[in-house]
N, C-alpha and C. Protein backbone atom coordinates (compact mmCIF):
# COMPACT_ATOMS: atom_id res chain seq x y z
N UNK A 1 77.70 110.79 64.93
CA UNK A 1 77.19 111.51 63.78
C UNK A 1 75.69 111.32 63.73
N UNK A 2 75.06 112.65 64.03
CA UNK A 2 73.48 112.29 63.28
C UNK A 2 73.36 112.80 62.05
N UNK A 3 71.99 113.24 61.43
CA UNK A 3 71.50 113.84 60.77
C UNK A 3 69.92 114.11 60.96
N UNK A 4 69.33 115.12 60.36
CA UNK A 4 67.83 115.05 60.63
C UNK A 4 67.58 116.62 59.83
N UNK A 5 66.76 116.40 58.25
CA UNK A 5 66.59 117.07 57.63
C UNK A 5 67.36 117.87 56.94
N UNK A 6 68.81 117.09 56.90
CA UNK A 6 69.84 117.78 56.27
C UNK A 6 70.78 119.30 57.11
N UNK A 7 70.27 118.69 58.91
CA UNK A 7 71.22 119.05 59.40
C UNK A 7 71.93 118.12 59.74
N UNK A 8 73.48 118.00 59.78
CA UNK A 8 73.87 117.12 60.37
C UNK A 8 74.93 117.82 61.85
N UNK A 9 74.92 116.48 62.53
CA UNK A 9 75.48 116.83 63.68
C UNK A 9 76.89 115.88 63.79
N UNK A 10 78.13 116.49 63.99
CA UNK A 10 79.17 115.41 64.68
C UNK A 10 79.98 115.87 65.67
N UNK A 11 80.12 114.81 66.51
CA UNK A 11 80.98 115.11 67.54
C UNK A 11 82.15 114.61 67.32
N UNK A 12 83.20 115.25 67.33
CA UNK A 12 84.52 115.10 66.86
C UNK A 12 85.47 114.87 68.63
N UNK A 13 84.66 114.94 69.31
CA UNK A 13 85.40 114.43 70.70
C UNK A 13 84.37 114.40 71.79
N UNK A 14 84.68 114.07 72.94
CA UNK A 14 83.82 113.86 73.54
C UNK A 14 82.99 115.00 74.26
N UNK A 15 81.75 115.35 74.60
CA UNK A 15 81.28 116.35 74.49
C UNK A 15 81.25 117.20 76.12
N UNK A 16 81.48 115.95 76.67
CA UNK A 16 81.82 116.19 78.61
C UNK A 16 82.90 115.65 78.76
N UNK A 17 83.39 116.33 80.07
CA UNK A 17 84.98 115.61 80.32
C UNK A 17 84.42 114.00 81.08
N UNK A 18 83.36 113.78 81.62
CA UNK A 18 82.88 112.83 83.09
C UNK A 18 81.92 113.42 83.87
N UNK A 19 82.18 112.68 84.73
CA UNK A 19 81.03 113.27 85.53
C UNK A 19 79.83 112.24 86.13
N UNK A 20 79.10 111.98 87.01
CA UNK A 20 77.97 110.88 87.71
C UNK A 20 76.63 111.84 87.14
N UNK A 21 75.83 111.39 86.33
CA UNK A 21 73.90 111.78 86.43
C UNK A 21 73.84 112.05 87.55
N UNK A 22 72.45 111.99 87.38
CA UNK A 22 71.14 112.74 88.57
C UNK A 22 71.51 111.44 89.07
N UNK A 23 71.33 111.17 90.41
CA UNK A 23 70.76 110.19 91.36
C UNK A 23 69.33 109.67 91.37
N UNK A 24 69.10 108.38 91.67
CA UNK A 24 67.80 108.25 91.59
C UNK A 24 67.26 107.18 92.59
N UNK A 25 66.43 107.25 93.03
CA UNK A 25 65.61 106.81 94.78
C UNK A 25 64.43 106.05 93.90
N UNK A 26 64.27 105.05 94.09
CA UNK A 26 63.36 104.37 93.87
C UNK A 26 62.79 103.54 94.91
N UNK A 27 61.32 102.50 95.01
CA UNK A 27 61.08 102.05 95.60
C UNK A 27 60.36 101.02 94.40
N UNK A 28 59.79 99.16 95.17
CA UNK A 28 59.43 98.16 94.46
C UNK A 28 58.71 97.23 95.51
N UNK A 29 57.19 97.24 94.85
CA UNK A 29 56.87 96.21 95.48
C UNK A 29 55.86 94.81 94.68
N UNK A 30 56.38 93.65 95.04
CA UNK A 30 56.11 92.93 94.29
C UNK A 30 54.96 91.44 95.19
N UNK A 31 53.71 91.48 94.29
CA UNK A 31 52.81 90.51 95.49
C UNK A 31 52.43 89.63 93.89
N UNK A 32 52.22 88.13 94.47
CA UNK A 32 52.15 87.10 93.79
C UNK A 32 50.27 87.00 93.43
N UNK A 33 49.96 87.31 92.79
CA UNK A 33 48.44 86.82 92.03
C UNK A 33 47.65 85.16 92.75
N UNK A 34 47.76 84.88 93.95
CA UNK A 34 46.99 83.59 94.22
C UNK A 34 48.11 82.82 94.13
N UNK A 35 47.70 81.53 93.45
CA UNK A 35 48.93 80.40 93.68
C UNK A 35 49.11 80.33 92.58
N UNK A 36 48.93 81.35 91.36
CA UNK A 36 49.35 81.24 90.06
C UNK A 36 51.18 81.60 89.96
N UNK A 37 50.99 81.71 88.36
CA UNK A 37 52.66 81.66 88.12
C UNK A 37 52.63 83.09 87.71
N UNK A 38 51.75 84.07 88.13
CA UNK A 38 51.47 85.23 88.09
C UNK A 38 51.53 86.23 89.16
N UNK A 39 51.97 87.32 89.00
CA UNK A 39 52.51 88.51 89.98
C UNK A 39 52.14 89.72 89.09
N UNK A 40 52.26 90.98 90.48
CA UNK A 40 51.67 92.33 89.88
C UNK A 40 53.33 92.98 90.49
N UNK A 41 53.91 93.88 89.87
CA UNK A 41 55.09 94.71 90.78
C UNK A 41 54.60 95.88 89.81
N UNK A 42 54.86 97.12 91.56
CA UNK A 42 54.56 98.16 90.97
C UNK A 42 55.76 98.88 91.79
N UNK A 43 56.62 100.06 90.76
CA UNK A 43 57.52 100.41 90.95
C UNK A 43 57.27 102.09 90.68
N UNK A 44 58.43 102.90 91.78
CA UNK A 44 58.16 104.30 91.60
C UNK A 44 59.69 104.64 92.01
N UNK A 45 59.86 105.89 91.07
CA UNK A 45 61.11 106.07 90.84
C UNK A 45 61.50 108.14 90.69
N UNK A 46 62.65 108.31 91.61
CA UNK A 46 62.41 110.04 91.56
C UNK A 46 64.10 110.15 91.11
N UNK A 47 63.71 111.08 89.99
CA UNK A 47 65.37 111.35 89.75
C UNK A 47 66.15 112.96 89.98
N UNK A 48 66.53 112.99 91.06
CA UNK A 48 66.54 114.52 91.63
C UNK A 48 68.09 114.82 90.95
N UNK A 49 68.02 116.57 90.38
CA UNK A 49 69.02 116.95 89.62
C UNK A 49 69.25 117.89 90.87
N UNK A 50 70.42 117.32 91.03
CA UNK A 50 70.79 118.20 92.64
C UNK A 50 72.08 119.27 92.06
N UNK A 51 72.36 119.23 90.84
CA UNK A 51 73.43 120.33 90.69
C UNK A 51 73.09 121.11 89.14
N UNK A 52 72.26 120.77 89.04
CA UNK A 52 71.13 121.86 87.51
C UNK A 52 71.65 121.15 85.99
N UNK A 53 71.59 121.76 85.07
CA UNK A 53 71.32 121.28 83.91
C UNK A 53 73.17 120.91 83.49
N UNK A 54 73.08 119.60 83.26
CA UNK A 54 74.87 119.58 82.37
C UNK A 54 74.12 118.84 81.34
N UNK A 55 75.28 119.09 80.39
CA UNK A 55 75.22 118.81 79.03
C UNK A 55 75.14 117.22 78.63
N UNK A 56 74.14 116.15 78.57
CA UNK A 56 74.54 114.95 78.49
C UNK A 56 74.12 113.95 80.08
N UNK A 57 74.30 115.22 81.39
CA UNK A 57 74.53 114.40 82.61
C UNK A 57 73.33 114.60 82.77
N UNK A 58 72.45 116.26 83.00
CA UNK A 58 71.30 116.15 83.86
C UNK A 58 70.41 117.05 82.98
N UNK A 59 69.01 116.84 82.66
CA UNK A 59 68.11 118.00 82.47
C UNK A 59 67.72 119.02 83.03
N UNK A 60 68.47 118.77 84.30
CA UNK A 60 68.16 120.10 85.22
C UNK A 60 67.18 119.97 86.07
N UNK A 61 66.44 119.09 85.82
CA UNK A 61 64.96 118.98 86.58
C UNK A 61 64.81 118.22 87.17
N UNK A 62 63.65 117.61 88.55
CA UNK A 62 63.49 116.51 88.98
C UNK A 62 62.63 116.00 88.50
N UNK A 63 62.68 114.64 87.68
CA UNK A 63 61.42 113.54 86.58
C UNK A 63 61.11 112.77 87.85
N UNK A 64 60.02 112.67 87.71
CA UNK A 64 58.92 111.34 88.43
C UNK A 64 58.41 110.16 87.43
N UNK A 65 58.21 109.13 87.69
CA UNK A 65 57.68 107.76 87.77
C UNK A 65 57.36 106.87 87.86
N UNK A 66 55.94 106.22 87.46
CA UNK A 66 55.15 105.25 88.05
C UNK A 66 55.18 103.95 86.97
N UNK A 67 55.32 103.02 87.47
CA UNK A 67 55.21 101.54 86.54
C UNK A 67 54.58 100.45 87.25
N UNK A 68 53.87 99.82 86.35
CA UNK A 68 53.13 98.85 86.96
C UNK A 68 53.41 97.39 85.71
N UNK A 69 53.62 96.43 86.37
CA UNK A 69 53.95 95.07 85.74
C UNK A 69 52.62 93.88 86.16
N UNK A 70 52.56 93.28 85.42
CA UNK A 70 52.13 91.61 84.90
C UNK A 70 53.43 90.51 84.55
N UNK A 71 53.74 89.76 85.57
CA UNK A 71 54.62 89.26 85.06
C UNK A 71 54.16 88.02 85.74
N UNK A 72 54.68 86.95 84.48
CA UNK A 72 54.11 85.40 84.30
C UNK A 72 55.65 84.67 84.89
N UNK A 73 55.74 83.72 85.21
CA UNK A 73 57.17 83.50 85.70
C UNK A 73 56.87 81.67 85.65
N UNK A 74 57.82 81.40 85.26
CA UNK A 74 57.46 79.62 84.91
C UNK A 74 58.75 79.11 85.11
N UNK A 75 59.17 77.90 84.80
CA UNK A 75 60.23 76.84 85.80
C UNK A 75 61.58 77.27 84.61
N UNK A 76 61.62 77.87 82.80
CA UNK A 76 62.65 78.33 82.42
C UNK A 76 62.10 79.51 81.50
N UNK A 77 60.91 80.33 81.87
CA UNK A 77 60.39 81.30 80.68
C UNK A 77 59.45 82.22 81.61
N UNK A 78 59.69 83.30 80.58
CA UNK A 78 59.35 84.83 81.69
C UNK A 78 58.36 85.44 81.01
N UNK A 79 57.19 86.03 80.81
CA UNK A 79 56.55 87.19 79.98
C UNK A 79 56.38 87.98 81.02
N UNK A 80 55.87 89.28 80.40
CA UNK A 80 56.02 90.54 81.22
C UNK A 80 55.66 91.76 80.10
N UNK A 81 54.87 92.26 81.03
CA UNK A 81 53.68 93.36 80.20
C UNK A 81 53.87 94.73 81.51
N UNK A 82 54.25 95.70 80.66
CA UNK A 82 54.20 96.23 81.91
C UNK A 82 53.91 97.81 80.92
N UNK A 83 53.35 98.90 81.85
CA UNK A 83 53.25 100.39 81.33
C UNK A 83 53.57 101.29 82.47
N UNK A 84 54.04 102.49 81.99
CA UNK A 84 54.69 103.22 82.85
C UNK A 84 54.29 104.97 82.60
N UNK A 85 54.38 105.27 83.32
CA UNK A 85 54.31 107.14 83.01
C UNK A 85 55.00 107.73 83.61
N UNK A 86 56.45 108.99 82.93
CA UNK A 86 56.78 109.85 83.56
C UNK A 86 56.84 111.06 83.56
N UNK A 87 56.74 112.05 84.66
CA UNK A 87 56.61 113.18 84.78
C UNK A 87 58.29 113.88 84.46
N UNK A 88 58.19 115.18 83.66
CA UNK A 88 59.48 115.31 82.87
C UNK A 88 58.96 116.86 82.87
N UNK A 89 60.26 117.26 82.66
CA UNK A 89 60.02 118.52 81.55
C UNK A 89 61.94 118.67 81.86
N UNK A 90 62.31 120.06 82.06
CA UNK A 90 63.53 120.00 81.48
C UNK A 90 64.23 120.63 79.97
N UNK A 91 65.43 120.08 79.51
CA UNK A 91 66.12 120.20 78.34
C UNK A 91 66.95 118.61 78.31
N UNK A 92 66.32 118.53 76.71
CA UNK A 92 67.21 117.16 76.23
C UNK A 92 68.19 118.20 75.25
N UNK A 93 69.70 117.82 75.36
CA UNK A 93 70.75 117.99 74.10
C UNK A 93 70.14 119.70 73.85
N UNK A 94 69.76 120.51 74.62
CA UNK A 94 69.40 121.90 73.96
C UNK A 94 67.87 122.39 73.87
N UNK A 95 67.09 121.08 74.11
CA UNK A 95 65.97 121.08 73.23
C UNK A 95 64.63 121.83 74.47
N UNK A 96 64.49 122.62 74.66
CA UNK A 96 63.53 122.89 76.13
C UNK A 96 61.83 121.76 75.99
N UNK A 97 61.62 120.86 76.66
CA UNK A 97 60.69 120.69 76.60
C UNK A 97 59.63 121.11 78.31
N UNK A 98 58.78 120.96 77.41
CA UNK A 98 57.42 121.11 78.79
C UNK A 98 56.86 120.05 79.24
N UNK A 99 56.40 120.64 80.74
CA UNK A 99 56.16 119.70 81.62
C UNK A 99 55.27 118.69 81.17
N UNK A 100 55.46 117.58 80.96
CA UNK A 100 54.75 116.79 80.78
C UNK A 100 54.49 115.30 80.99
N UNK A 101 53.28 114.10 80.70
CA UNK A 101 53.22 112.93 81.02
C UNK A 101 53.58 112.27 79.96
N UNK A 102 54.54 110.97 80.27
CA UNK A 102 55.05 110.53 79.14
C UNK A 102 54.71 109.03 79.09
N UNK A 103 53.94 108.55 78.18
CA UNK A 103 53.58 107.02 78.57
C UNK A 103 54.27 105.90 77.53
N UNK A 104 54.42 104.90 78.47
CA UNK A 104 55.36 103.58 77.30
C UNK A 104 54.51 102.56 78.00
N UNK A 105 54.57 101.88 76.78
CA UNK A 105 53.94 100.52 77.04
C UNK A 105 55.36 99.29 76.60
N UNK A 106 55.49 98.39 77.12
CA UNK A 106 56.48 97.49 77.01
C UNK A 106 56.04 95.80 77.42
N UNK A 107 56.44 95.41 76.20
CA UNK A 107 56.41 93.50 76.19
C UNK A 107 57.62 93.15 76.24
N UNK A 108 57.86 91.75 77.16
CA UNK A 108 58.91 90.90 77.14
C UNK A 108 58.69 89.53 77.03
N UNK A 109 59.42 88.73 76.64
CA UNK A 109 59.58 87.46 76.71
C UNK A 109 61.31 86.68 76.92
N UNK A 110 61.09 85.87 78.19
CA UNK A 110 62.34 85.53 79.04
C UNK A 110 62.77 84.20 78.38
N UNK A 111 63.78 83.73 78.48
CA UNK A 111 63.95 82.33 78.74
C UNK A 111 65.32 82.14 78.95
N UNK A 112 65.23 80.97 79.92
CA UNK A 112 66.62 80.70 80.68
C UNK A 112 67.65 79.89 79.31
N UNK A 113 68.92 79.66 79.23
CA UNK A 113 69.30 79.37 78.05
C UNK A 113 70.64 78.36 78.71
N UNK A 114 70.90 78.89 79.75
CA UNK A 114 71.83 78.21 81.11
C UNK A 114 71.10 78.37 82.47
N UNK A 115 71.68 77.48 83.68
CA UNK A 115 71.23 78.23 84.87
C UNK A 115 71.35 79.22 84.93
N UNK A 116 72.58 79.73 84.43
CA UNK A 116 72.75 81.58 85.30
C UNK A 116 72.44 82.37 83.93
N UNK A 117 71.97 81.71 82.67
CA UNK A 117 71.97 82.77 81.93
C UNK A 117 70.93 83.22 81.07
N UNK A 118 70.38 84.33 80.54
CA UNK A 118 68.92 84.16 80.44
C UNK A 118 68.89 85.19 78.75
N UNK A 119 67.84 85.10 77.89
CA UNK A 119 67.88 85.50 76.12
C UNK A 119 66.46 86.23 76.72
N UNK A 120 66.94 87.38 76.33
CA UNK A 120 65.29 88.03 76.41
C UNK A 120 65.56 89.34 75.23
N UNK A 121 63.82 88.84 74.47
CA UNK A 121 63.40 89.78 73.64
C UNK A 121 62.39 90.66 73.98
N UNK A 122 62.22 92.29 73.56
CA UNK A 122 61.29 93.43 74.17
C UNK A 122 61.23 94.03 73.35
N UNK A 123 60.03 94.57 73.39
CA UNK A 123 59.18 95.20 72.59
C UNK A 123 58.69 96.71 72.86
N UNK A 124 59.05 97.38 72.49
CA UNK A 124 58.76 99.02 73.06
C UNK A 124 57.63 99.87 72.54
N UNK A 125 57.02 100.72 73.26
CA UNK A 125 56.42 101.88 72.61
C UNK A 125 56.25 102.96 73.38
N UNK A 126 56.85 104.22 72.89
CA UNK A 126 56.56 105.19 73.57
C UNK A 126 56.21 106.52 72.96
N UNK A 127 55.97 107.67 73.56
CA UNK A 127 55.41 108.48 73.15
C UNK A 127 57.03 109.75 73.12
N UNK A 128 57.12 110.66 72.07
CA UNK A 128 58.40 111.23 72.04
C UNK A 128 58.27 112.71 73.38
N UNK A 129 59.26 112.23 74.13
CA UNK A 129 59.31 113.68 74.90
C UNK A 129 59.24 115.14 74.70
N UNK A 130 59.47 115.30 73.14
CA UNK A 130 59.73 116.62 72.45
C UNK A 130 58.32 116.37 71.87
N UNK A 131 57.87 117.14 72.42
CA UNK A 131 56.40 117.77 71.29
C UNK A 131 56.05 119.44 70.94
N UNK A 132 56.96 119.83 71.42
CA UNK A 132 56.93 121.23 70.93
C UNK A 132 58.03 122.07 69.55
N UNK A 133 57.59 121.03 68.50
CA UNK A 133 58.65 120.83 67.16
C UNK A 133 58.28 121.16 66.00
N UNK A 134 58.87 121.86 65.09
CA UNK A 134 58.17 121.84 63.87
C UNK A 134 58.22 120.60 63.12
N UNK A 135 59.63 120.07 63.72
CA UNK A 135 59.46 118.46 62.73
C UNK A 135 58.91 117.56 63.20
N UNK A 136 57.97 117.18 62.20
CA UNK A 136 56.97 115.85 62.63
C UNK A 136 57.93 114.68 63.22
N UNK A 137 59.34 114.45 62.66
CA UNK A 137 60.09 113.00 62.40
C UNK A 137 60.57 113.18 64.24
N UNK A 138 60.80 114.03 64.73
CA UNK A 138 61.27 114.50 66.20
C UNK A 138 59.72 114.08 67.48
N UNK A 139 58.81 114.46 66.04
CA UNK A 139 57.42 114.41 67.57
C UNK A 139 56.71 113.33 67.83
N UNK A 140 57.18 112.22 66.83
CA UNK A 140 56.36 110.65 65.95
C UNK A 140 56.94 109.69 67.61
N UNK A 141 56.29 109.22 67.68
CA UNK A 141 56.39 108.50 68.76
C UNK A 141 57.61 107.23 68.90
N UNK A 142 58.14 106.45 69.43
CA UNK A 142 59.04 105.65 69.09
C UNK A 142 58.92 104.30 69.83
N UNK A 143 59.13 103.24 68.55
CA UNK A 143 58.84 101.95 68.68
C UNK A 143 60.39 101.23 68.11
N UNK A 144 60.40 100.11 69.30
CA UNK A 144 61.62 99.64 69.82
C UNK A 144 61.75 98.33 69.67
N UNK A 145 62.96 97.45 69.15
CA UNK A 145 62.37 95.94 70.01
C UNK A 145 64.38 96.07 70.20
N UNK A 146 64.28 94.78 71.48
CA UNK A 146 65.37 94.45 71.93
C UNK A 146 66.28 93.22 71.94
N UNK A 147 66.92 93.04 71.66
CA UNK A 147 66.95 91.38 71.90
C UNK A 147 68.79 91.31 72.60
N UNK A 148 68.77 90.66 73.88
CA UNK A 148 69.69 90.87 74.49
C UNK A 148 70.23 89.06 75.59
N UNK A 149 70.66 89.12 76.20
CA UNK A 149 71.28 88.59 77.17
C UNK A 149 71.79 88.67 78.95
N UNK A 150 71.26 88.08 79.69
CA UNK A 150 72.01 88.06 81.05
C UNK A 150 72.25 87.33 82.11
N UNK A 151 73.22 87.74 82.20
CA UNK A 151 73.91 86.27 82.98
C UNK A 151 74.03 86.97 84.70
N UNK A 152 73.84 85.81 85.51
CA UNK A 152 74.53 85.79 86.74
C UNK A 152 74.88 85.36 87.57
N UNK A 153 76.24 85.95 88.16
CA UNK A 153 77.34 84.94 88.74
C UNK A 153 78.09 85.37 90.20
N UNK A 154 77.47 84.89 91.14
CA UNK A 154 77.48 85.62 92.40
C UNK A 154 76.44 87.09 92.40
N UNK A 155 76.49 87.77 93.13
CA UNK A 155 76.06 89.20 93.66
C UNK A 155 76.02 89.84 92.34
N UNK A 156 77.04 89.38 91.30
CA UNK A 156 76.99 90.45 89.70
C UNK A 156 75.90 89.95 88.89
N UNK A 157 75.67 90.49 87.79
CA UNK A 157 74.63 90.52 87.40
C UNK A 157 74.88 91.34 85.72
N UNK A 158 74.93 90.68 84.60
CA UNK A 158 75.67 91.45 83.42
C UNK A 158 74.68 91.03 82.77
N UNK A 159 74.38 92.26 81.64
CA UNK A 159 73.61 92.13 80.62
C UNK A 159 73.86 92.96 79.33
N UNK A 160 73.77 92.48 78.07
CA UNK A 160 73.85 92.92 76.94
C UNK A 160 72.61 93.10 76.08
N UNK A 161 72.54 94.13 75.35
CA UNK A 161 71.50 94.19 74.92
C UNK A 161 71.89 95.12 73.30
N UNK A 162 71.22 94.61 72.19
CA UNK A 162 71.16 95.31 71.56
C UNK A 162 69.19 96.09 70.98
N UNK A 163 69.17 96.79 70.44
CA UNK A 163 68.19 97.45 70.45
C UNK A 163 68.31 98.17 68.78
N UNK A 164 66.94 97.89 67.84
CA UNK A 164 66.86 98.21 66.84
C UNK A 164 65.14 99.38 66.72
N UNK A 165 65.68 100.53 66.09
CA UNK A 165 64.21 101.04 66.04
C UNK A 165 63.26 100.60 64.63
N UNK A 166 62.47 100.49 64.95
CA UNK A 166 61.03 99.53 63.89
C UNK A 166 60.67 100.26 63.55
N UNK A 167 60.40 102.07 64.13
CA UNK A 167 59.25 103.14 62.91
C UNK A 167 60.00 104.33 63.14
N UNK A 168 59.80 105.54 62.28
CA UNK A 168 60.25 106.75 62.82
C UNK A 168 61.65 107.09 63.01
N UNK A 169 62.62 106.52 61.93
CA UNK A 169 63.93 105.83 62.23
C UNK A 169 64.88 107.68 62.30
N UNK A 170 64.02 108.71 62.41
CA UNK A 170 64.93 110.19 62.68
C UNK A 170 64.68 110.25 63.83
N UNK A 171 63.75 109.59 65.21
CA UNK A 171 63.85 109.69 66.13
C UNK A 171 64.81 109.53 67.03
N UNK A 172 65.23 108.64 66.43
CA UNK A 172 65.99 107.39 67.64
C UNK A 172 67.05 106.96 67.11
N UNK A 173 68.30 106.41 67.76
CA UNK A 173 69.66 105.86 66.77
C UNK A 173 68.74 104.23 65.64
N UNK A 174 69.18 104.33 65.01
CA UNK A 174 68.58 103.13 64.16
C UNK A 174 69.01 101.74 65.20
N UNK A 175 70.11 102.18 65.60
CA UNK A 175 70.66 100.41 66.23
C UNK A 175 71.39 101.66 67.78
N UNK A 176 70.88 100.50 68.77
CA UNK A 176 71.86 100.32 69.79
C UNK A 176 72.08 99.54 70.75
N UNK A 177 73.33 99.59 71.34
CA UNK A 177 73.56 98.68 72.24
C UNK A 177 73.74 99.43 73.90
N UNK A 178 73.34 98.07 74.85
CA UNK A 178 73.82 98.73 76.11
C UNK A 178 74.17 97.61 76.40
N UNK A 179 75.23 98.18 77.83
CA UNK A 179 75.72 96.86 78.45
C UNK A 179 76.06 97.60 80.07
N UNK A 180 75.47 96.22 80.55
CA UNK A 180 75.12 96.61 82.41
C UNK A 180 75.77 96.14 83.12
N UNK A 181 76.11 96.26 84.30
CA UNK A 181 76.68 95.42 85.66
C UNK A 181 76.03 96.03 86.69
N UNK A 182 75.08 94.83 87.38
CA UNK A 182 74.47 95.18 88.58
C UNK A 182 74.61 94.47 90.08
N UNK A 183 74.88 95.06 90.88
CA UNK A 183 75.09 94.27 92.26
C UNK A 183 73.93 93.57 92.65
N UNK A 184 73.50 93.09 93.22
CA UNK A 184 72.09 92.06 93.88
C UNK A 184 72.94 91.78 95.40
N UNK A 185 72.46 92.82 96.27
CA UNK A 185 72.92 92.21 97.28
C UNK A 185 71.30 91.19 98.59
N UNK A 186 70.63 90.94 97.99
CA UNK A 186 69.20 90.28 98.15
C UNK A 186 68.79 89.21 97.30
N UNK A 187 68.82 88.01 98.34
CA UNK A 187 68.59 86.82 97.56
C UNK A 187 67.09 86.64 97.96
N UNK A 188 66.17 86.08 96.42
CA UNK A 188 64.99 85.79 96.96
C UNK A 188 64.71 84.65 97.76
């Protein structure tokens, strides 16, 4: 259920039967700052819509992006500053937007809590993809913080996260959660 200006929206079932997203090809490379506890990783990422626009799965389009990190790394605690820009255009949920650059800036702070398990809080800001709107509350930019969990145990790799929005609360769900499972088949 949303709402936004006294439209409201509900989905009374699910709105796709299934289905896999766009695919996405990335590349990462990460070099250590001297003999500090400091590193630069800069990451680029292409998400090709190889079968056109579905409802929920794909925007139809191929998005590009570039990210670049600062990350501090110490014997049980992590910070990490990092900004990113992506190239977009497409349709979100109906909405046609234009081609455009989309920039976020993002803070973290790590800390180990077990060997395998780690409490990290983040901090978001980004700029809203829809700017071609009459409603201001849709075009206001959106600010995030996170506070989550992850553990890992062999090759897996699980994380929880919940996520609350701080400004602009018609942008964005007020509260959410995600939850991950990732393979690591590369030990450092």
């Amino acid at each position: 259920m949303s709402s936004l200006q006294g439209v409201d929206l509900a989905l009374l079932r699910p709105p796709v039967g299934g289905g896999l997203g766009d695919p996405v090809l990335g590349f990462r490379h990460a070099r250590r700052l001297g003999g500090s506890h400091f590193g630069v990783v800069l990451d680029g990422e292409a998400k090709l819509a190889l079968r056109g626009e579905r409802l929920l799965l794909s925007t139809g389009t191929d998005d590009y992006g570039l990210q670049a990190s600062l990350q501090g790394k110490f014997s049980r605690q992590a910070i990490y500053v990092s900004t990113s820009f992506v190239w977009t255009d497409g349709r979100v949920l109906g909405v046609k937007l234009e081609r455009q650059v989309i920039p976020t800036l993002t803070a973290a702070y790590e800390v180990g809590v077990t060997p395998h398990t780690n409490a990290i809080l983040q901090v978001y800001a980004s700029q809203s993809t829809v700017q071609e709107s009459t409603l201001d509350e849709i075009k206001a930019n959106k600010y995030q913080a996170s506070l989550g969990v992850r553990t890992r145990r062999g090759p897996l790799v699980y994380g929880f996260a919940v996520t609350e929005n701080l400004k602009n609360f018609d942008n964005t769900p007020d509260i959410g959660v995600s939850m991950t499972v990732a393979w690591v088949s590369l030990r450092p």
